[in-house]
C-alpha atoms as a PDB file:
ATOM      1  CA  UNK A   1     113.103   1.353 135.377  1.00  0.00           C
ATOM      2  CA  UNK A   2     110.903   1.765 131.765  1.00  0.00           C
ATOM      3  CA  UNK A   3     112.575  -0.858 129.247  1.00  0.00           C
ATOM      4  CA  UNK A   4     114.276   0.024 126.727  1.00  0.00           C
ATOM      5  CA  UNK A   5     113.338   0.764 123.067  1.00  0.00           C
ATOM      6  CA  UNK A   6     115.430  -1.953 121.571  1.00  0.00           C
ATOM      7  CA  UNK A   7     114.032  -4.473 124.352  1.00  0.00           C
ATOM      8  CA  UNK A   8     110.697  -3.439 123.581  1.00  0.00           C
ATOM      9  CA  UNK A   9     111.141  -3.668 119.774  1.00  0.00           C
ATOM     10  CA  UNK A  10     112.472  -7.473 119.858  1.00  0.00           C
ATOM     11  CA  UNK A  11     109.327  -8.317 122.426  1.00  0.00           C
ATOM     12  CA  UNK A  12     106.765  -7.068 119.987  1.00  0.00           C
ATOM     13  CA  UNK A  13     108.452  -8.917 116.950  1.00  0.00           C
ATOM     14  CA  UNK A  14     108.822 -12.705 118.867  1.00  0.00           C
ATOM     15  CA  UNK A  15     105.007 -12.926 120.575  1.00  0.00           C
ATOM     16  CA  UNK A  16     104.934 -16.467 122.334  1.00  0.00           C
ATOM     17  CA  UNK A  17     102.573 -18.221 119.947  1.00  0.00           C
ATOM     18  CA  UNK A  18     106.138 -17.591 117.075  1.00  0.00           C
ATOM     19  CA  UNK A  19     108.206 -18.305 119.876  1.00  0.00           C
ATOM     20  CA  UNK A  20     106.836 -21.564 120.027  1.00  0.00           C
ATOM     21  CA  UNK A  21     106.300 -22.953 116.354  1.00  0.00           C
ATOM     22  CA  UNK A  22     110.027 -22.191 115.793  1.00  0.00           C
ATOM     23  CA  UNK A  23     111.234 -24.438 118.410  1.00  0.00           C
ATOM     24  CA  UNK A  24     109.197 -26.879 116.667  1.00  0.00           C
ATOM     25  CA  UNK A  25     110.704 -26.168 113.642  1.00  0.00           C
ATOM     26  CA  UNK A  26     113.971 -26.466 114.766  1.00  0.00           C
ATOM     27  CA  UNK A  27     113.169 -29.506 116.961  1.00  0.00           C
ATOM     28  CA  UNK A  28     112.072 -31.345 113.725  1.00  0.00           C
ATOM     29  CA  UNK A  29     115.183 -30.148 111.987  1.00  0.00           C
ATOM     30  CA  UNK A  30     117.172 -31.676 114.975  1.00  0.00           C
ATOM     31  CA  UNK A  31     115.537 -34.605 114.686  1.00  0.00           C
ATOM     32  CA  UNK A  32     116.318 -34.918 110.742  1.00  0.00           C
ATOM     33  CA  UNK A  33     119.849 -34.555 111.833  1.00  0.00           C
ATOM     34  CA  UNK A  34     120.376 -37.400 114.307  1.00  0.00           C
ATOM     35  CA  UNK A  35     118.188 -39.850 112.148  1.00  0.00           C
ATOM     36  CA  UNK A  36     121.164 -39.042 109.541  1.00  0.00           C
ATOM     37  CA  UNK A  37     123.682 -39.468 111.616  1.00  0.00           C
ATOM     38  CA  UNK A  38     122.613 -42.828 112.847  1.00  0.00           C
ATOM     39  CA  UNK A  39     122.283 -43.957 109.006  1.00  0.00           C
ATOM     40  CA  UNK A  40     125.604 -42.820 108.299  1.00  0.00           C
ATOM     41  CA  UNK A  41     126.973 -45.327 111.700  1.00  0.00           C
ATOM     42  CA  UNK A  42     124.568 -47.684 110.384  1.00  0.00           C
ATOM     43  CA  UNK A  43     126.468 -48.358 106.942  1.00  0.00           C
ATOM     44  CA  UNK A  44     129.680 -48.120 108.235  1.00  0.00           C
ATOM     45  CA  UNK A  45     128.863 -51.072 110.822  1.00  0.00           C
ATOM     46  CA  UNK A  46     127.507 -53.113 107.918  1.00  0.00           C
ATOM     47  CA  UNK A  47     123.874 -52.695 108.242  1.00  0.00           C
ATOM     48  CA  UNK A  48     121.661 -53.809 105.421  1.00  0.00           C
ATOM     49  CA  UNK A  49     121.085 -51.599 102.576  1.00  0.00           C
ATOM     50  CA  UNK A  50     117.285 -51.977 103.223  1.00  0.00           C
ATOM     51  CA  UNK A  51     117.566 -50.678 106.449  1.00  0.00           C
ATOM     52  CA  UNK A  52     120.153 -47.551 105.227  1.00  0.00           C
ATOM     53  CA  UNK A  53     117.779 -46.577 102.672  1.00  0.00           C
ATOM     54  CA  UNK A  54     114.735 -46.439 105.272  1.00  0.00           C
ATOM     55  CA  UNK A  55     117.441 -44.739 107.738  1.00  0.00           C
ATOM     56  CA  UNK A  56     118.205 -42.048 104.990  1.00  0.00           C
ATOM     57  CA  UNK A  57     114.148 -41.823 103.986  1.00  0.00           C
ATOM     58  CA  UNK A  58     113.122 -40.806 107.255  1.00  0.00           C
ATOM     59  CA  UNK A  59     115.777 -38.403 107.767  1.00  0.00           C
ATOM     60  CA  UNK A  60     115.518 -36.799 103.960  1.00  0.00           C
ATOM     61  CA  UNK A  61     111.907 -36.455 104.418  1.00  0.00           C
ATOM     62  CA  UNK A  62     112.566 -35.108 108.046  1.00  0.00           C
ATOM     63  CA  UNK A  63     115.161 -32.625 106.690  1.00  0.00           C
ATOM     64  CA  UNK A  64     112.650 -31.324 104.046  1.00  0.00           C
ATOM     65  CA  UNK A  65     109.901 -30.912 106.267  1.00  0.00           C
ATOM     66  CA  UNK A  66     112.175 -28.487 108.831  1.00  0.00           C
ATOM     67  CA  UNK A  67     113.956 -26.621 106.189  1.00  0.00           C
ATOM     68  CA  UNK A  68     110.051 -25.963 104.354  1.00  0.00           C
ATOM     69  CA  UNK A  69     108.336 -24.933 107.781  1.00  0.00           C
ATOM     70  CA  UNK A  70     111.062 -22.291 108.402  1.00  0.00           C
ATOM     71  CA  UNK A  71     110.458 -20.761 104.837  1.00  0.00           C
ATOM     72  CA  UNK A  72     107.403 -20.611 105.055  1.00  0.00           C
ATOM     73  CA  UNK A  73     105.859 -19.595 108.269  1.00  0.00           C
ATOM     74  CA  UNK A  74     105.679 -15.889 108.502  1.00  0.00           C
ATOM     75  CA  UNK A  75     107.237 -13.204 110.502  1.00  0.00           C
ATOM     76  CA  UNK A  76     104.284 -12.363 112.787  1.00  0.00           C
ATOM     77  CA  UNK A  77     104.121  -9.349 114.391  1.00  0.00           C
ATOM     78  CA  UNK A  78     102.462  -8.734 117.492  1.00  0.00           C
ATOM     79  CA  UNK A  79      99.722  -5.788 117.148  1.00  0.00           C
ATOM     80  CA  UNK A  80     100.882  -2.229 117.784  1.00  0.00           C
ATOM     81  CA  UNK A  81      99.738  -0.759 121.060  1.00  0.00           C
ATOM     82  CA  UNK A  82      96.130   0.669 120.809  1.00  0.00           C
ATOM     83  CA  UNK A  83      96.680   4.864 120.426  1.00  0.00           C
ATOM     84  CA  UNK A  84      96.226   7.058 123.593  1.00  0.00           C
ATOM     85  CA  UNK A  85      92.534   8.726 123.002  1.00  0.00           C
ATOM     86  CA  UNK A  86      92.852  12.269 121.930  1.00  0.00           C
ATOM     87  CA  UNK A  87      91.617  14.559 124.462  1.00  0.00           C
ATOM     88  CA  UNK A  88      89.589  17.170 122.953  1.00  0.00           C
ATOM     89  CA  UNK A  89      90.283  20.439 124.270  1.00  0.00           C
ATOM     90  CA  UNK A  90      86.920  22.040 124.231  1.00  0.00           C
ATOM     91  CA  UNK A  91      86.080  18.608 126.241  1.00  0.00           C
ATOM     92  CA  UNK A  92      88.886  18.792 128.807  1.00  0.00           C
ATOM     93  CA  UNK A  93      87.855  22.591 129.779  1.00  0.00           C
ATOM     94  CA  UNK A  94      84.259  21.759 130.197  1.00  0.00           C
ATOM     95  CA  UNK A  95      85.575  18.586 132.321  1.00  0.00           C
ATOM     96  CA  UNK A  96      87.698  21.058 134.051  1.00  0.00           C
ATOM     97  CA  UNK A  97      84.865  23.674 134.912  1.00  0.00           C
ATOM     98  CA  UNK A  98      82.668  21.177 135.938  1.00  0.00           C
ATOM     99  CA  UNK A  99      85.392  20.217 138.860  1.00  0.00           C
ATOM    100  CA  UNK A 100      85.512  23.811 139.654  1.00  0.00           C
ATOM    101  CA  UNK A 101      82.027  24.111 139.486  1.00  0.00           C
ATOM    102  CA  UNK A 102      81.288  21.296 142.309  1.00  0.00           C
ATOM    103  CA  UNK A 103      84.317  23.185 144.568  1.00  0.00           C
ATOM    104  CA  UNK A 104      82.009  25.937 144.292  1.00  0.00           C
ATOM    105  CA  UNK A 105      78.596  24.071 145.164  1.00  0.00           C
ATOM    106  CA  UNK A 106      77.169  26.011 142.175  1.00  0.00           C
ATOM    107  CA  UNK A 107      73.694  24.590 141.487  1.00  0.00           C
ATOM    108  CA  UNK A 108      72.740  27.455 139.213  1.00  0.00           C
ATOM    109  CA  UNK A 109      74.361  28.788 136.886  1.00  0.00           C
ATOM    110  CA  UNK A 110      71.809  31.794 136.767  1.00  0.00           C
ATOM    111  CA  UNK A 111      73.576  33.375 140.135  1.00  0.00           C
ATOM    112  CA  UNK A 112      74.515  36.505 139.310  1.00  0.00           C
ATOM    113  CA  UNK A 113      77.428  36.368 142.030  1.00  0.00           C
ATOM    114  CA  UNK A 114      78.324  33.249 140.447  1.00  0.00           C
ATOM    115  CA  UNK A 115      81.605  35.062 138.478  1.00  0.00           C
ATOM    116  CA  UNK A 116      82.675  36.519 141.434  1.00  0.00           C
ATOM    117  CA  UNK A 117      83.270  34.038 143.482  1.00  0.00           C
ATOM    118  CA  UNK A 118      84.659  32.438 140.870  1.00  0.00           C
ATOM    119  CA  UNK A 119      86.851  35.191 139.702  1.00  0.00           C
ATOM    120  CA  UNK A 120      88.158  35.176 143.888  1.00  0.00           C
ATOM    121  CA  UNK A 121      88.800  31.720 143.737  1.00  0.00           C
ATOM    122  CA  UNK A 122      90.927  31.985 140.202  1.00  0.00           C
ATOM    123  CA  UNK A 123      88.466  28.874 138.905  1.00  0.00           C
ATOM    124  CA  UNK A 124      89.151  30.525 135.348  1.00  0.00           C
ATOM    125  CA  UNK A 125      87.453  27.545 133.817  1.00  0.00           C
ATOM    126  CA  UNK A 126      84.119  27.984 136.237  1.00  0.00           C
ATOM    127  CA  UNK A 127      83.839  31.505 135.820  1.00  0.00           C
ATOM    128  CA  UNK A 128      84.320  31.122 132.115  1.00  0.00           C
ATOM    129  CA  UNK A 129      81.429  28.768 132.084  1.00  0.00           C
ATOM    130  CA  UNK A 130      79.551  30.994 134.375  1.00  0.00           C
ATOM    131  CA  UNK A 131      79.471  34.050 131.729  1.00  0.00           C
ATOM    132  CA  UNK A 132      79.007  31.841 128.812  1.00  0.00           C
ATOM    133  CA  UNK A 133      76.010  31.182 129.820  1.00  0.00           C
ATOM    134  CA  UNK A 134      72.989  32.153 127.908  1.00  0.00           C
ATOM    135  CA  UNK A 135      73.023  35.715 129.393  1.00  0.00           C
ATOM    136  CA  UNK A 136      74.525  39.131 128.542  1.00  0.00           C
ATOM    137  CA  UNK A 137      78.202  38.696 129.712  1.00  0.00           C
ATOM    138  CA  UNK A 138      78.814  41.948 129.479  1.00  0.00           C
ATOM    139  CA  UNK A 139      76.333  42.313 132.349  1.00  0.00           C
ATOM    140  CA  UNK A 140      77.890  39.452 134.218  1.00  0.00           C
ATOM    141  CA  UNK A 141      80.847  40.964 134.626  1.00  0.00           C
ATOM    142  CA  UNK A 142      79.625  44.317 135.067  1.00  0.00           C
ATOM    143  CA  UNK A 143      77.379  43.402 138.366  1.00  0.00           C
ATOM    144  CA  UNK A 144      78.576  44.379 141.843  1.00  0.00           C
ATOM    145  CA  UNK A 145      78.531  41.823 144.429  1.00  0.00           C
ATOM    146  CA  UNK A 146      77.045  42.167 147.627  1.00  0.00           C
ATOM    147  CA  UNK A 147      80.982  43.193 148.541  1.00  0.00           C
ATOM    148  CA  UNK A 148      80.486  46.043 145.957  1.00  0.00           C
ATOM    149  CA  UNK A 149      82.896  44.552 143.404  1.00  0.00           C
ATOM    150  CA  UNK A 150      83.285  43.364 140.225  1.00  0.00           C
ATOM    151  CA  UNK A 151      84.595  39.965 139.158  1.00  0.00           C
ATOM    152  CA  UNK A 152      87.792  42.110 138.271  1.00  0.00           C
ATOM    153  CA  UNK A 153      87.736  43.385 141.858  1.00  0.00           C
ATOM    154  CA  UNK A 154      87.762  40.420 143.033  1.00  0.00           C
ATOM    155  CA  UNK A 155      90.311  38.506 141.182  1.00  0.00           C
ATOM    156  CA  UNK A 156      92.696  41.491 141.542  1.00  0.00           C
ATOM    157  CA  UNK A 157      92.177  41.547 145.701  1.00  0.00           C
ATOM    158  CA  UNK A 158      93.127  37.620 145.764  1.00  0.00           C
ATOM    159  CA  UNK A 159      95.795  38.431 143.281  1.00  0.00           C
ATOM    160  CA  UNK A 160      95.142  35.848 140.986  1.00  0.00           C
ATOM    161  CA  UNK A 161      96.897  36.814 137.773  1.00  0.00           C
ATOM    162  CA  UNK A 162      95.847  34.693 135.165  1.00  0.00           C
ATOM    163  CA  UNK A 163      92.129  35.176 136.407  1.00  0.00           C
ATOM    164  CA  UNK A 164      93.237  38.746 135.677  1.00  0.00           C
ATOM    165  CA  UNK A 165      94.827  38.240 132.491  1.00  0.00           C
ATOM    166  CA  UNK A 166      91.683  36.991 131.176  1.00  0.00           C
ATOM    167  CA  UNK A 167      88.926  39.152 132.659  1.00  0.00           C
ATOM    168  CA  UNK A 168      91.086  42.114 130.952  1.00  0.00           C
ATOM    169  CA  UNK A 169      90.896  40.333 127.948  1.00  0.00           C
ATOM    170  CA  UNK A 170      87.275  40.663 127.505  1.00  0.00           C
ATOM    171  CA  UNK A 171      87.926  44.138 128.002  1.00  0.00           C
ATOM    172  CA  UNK A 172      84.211  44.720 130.076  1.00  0.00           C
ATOM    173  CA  UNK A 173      84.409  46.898 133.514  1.00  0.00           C
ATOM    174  CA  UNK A 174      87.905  47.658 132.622  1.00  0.00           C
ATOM    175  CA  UNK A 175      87.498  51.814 134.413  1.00  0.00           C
ATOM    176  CA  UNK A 176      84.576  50.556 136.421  1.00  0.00           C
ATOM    177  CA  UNK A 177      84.414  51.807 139.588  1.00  0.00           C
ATOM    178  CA  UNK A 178      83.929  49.138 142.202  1.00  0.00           C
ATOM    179  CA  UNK A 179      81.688  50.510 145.218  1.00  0.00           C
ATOM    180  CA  UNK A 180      84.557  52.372 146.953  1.00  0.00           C
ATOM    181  CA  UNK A 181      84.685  54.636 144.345  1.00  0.00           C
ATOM    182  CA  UNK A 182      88.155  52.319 142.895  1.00  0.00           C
ATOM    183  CA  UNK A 183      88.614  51.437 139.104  1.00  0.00           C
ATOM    184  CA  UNK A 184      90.524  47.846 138.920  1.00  0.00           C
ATOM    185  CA  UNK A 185      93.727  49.599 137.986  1.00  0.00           C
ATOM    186  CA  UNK A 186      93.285  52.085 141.262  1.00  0.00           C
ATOM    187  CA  UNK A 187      92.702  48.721 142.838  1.00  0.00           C
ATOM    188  CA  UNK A 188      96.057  46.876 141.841  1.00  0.00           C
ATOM    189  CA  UNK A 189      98.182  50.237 142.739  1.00  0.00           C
ATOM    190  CA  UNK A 190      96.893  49.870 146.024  1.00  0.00           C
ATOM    191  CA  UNK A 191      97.291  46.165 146.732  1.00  0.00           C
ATOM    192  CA  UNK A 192      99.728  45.515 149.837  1.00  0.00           C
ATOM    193  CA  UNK A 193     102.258  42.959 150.064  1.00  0.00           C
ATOM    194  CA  UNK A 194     101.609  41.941 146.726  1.00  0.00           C
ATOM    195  CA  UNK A 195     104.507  39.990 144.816  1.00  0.00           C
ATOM    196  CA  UNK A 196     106.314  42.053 142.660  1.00  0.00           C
ATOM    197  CA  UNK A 197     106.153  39.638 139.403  1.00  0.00           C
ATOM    198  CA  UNK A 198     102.100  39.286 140.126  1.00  0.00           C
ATOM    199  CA  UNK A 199     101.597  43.102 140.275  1.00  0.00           C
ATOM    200  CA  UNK A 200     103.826  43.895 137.673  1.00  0.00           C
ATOM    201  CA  UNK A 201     101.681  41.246 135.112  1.00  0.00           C
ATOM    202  CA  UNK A 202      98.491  42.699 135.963  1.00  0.00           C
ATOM    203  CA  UNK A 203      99.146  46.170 135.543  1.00  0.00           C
ATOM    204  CA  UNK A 204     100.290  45.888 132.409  1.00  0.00           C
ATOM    205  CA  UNK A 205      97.394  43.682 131.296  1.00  0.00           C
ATOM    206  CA  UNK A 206      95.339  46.073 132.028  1.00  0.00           C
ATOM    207  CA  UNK A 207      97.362  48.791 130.642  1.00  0.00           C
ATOM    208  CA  UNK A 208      97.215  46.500 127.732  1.00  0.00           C
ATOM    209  CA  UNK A 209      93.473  46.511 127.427  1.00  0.00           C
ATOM    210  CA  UNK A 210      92.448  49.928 127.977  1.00  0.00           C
ATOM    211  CA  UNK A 211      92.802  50.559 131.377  1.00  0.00           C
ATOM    212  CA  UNK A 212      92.838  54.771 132.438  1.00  0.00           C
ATOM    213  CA  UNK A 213      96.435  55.573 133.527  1.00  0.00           C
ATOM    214  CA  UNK A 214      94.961  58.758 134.527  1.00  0.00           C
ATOM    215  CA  UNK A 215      92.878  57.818 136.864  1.00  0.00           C
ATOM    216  CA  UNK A 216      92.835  59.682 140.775  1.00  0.00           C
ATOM    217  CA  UNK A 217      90.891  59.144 143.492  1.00  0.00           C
ATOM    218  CA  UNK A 218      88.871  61.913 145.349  1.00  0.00           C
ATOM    219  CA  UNK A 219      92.353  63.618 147.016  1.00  0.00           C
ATOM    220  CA  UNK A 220      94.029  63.970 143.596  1.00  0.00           C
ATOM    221  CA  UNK A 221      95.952  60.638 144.157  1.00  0.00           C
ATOM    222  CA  UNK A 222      97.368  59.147 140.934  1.00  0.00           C
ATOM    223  CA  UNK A 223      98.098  55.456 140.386  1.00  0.00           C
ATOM    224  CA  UNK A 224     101.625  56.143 141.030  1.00  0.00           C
ATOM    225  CA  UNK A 225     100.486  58.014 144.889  1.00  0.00           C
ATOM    226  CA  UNK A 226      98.790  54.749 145.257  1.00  0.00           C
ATOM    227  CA  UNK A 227     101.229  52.186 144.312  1.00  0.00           C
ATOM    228  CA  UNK A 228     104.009  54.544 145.973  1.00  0.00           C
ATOM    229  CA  UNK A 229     102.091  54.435 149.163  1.00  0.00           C
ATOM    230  CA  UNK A 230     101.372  50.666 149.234  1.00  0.00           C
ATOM    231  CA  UNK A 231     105.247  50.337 148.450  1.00  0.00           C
ATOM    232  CA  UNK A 232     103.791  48.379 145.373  1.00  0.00           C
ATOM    233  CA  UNK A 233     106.971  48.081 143.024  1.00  0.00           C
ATOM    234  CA  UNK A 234     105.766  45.511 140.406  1.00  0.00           C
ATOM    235  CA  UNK A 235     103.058  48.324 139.821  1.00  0.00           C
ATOM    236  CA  UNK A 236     105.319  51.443 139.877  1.00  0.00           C
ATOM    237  CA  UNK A 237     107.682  50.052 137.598  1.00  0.00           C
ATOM    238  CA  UNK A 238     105.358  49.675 134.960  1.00  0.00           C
ATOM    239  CA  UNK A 239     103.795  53.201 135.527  1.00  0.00           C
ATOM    240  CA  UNK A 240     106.921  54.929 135.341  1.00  0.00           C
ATOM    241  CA  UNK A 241     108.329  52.786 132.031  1.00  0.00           C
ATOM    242  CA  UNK A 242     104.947  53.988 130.378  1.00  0.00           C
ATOM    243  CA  UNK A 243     105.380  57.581 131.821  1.00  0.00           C
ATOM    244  CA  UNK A 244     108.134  58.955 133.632  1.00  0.00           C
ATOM    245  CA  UNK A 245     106.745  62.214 134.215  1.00  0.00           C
ATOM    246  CA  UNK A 246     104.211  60.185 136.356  1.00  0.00           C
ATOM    247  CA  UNK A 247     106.984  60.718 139.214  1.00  0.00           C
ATOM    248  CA  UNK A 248     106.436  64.306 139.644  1.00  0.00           C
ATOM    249  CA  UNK A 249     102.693  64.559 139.648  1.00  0.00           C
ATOM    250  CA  UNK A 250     101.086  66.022 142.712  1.00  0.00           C
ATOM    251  CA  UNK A 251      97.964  65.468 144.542  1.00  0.00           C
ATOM    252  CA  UNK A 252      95.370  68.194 145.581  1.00  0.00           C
ATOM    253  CA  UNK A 253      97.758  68.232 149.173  1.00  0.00           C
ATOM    254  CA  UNK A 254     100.996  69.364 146.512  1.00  0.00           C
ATOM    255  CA  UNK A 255     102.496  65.319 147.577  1.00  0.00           C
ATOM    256  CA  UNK A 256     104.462  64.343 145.536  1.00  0.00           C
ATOM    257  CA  UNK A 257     104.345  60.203 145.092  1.00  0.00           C
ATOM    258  CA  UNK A 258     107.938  60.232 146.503  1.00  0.00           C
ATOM    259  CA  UNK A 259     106.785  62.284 149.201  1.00  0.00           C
ATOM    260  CA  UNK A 260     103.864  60.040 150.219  1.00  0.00           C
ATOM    261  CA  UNK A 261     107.051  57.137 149.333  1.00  0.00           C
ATOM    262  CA  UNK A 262     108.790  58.421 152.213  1.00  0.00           C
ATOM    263  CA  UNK A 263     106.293  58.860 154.672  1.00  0.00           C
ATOM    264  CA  UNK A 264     104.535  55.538 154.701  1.00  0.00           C
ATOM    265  CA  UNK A 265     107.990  54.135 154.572  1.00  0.00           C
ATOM    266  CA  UNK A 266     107.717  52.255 151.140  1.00  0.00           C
ATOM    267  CA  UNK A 267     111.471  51.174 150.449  1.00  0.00           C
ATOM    268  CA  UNK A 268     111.152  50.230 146.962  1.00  0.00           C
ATOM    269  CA  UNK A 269     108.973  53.130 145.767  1.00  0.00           C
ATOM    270  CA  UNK A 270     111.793  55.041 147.209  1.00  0.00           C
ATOM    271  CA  UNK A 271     114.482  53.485 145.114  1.00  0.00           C
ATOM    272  CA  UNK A 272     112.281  53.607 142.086  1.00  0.00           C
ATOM    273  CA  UNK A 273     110.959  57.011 142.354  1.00  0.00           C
ATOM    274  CA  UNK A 274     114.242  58.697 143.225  1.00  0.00           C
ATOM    275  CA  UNK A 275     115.656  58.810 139.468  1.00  0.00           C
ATOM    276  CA  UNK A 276     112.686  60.091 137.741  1.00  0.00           C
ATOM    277  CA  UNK A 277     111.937  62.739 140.706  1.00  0.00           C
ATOM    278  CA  UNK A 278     112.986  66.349 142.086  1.00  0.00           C
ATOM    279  CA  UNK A 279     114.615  66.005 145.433  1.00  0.00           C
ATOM    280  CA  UNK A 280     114.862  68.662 147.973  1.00  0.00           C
ATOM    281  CA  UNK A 281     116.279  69.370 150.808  1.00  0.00           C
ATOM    282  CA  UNK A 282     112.716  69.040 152.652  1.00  0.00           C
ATOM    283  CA  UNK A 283     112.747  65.936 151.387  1.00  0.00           C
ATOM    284  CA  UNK A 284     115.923  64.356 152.787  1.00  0.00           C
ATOM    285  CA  UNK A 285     114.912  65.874 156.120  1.00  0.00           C
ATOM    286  CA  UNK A 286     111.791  64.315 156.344  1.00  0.00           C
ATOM    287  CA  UNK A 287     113.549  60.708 155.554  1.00  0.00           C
ATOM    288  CA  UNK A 288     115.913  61.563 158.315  1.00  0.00           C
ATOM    289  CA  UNK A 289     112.932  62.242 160.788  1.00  0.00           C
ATOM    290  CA  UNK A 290     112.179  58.146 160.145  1.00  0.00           C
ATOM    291  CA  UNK A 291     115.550  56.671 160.366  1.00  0.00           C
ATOM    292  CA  UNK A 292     113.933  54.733 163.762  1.00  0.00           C
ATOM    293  CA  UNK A 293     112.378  52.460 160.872  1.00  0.00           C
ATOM    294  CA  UNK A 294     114.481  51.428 159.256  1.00  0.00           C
ATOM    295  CA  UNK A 295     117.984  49.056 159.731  1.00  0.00           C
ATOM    296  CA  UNK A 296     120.985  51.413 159.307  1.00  0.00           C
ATOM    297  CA  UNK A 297     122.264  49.580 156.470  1.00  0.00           C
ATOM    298  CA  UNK A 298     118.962  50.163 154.787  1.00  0.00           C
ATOM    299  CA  UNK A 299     118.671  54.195 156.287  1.00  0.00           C
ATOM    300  CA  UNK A 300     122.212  54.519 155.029  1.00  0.00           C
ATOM    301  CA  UNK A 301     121.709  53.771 151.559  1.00  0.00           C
ATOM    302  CA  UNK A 302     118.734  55.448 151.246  1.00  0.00           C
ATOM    303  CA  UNK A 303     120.339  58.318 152.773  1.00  0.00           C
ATOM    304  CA  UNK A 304     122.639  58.840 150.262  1.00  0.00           C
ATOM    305  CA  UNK A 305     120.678  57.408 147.391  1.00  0.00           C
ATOM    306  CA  UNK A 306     118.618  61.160 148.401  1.00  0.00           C
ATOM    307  CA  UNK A 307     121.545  63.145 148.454  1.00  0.00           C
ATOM    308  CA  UNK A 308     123.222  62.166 145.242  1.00  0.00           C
ATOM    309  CA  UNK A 309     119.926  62.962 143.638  1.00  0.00           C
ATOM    310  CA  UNK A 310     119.302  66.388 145.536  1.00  0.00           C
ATOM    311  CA  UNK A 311     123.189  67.466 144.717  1.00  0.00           C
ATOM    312  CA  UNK A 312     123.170  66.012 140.907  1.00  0.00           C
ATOM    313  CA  UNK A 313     120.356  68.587 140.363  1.00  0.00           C
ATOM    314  CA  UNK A 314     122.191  71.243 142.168  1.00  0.00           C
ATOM    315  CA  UNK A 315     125.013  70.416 140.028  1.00  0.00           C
ATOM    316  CA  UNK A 316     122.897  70.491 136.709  1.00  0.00           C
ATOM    317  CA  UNK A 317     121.253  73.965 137.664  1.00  0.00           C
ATOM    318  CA  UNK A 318     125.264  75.514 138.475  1.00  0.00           C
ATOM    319  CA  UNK A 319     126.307  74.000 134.631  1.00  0.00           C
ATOM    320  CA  UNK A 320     123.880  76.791 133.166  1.00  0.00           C
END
């Protein structure tokens, strides 16, 4: 258990160098006192005066020599403990890259792959170091690996979101195709199995930054087909706060992201889609043809989260 403050305070103000000149001082003072005493029992049993007055000497003198030492030696202090070193940031981050660095077994700092395995690995610090090198960072981060990715590709694959966070930052590669033909934010829509917090923070970093919104793939798929068909609801809910009218787009096959929703059996995208879309009653029958997937709690309420939404616009056409 740590000490105390008070317990600490009273150690630092009675180091044992003080300690021990005051029970010197005090010692002497005792002695001053006895030597009295015994010339006061002295005279009363007669003694000579002689031998009183040397009795009362010694003691006087003994008495003044205690009562001066404690006036005048000083209050020492001990020496305040010697300040923590201040780390200097700029020193700690090069400290740190240089740990992530050796993980790495980077020996050059030249390799132009060098950012994307860092950028895979999240080493933020090493891959920072990486394009700060004496080089065009904009090029750094605009290579493809052998893999046919960025270093935004790759972060965004191992679904490391402050890697993320900070590549979108710099705002290079932010619509750039990787070799499949994906931009990052295509790329995030499309992650699997990805936490909902982690996909939600890096779609709207790159939202933040400049990513395209609009961006479709080669069968007219939007970024809310994609995230709707990898049931990716951290992604989806962003998209649809930014646009609701993202919910009835349609790719070049006339799907509808709720549509693809249903058939690759994306629960969430279901729930989220459902308010902001147009459900028919093609729709419901094609969720009943996969009630074998799902639990009938889950088919239930699903079920009927459908039908309120097909009959509420039923309801709202009738009103006119």
């Amino acid at each position: 258990m740590l000490p105390t403050s008070r317990s600490s305070h009273s150690h630092q103000l009675t180091p044992p160098s003080f300690r021990a000149e005051r029970v010197g001082t005090v010692a002497l003072f005792v002695f001053g006192l006895i030597l009295a005493a015994c010339a006061i029992t002295a005279q009363f049993q007669g003694l000579g005066s002689i031998g009183v007055a040397a009795f009362l000497g010694e003691a006087g003198i003994s008495l003044v020599a205690s009562i001066v030492s404690l006036a005048i030696i000083p209050r020492r202090k001990a020496l305040p403990p010697p300040e923590p070193k201040k780390c200097d940031p700029e020193s700690k981050q090069l400290s740190q890259a240089s740990l992530e660095l050796a993980a790495l077994e980077a020996d050059d700092l030249a390799d132009p792959n060098l950012p994307h395995r860092a950028a895979s690995r999240g080493s933020i610090h090493a891959l920072h170091r990486a394009v700060s090198h004496p080089r065009d960072m904009t090029a750094s981060l605009s290579h493809l690996d052998p893999l046919g990715d960025t270093p935004l590709h790759s972060a965004i694959l191992e679904g490391h979101v402050a890697t993320v966070q900070w590549l979108a930052s710099t705002k290079v590669g932010m619509n750039q195709p990787n070799r499949e033909g994906k931009s990052p934010l295509q790329q995030i829509a499309g992650l699997k199995a990805c936490a909902h917090e982690d996909a939600k923070a890096m779609t709207e970093a790159m939202i933040e930054y400049g990513g395209d919104v609009t961006a479709a793939d080669s069968s007219g798929n939007t970024l809310c087909h994609l995230a709707a068909m990898s049931d990716n609801s951290g992604t989806l809910e962003v998209l649809l706060q930014n646009n609701p009218k993202a919910a009835k787009s349609t790719n070049t096959g006339r799907d509808s992201p709720l549509r693809l929703a249903i058939n690759h059996n994306s629960v969430e995208a279901i729930r989220l889609l459902v308010p902001y879309s147009i459900v028919t009653q093609k729709l419901c029958l094609l969720f009943k043809g996969h009630e074998s997937c799902y639990t009938r709690e889950k088919f239930n309420e699903i079920n009927q989260l459908l039908t309120r939404q097909m009959e509420a616009k039923h309801d709202a056409k009738r009103s006119f």
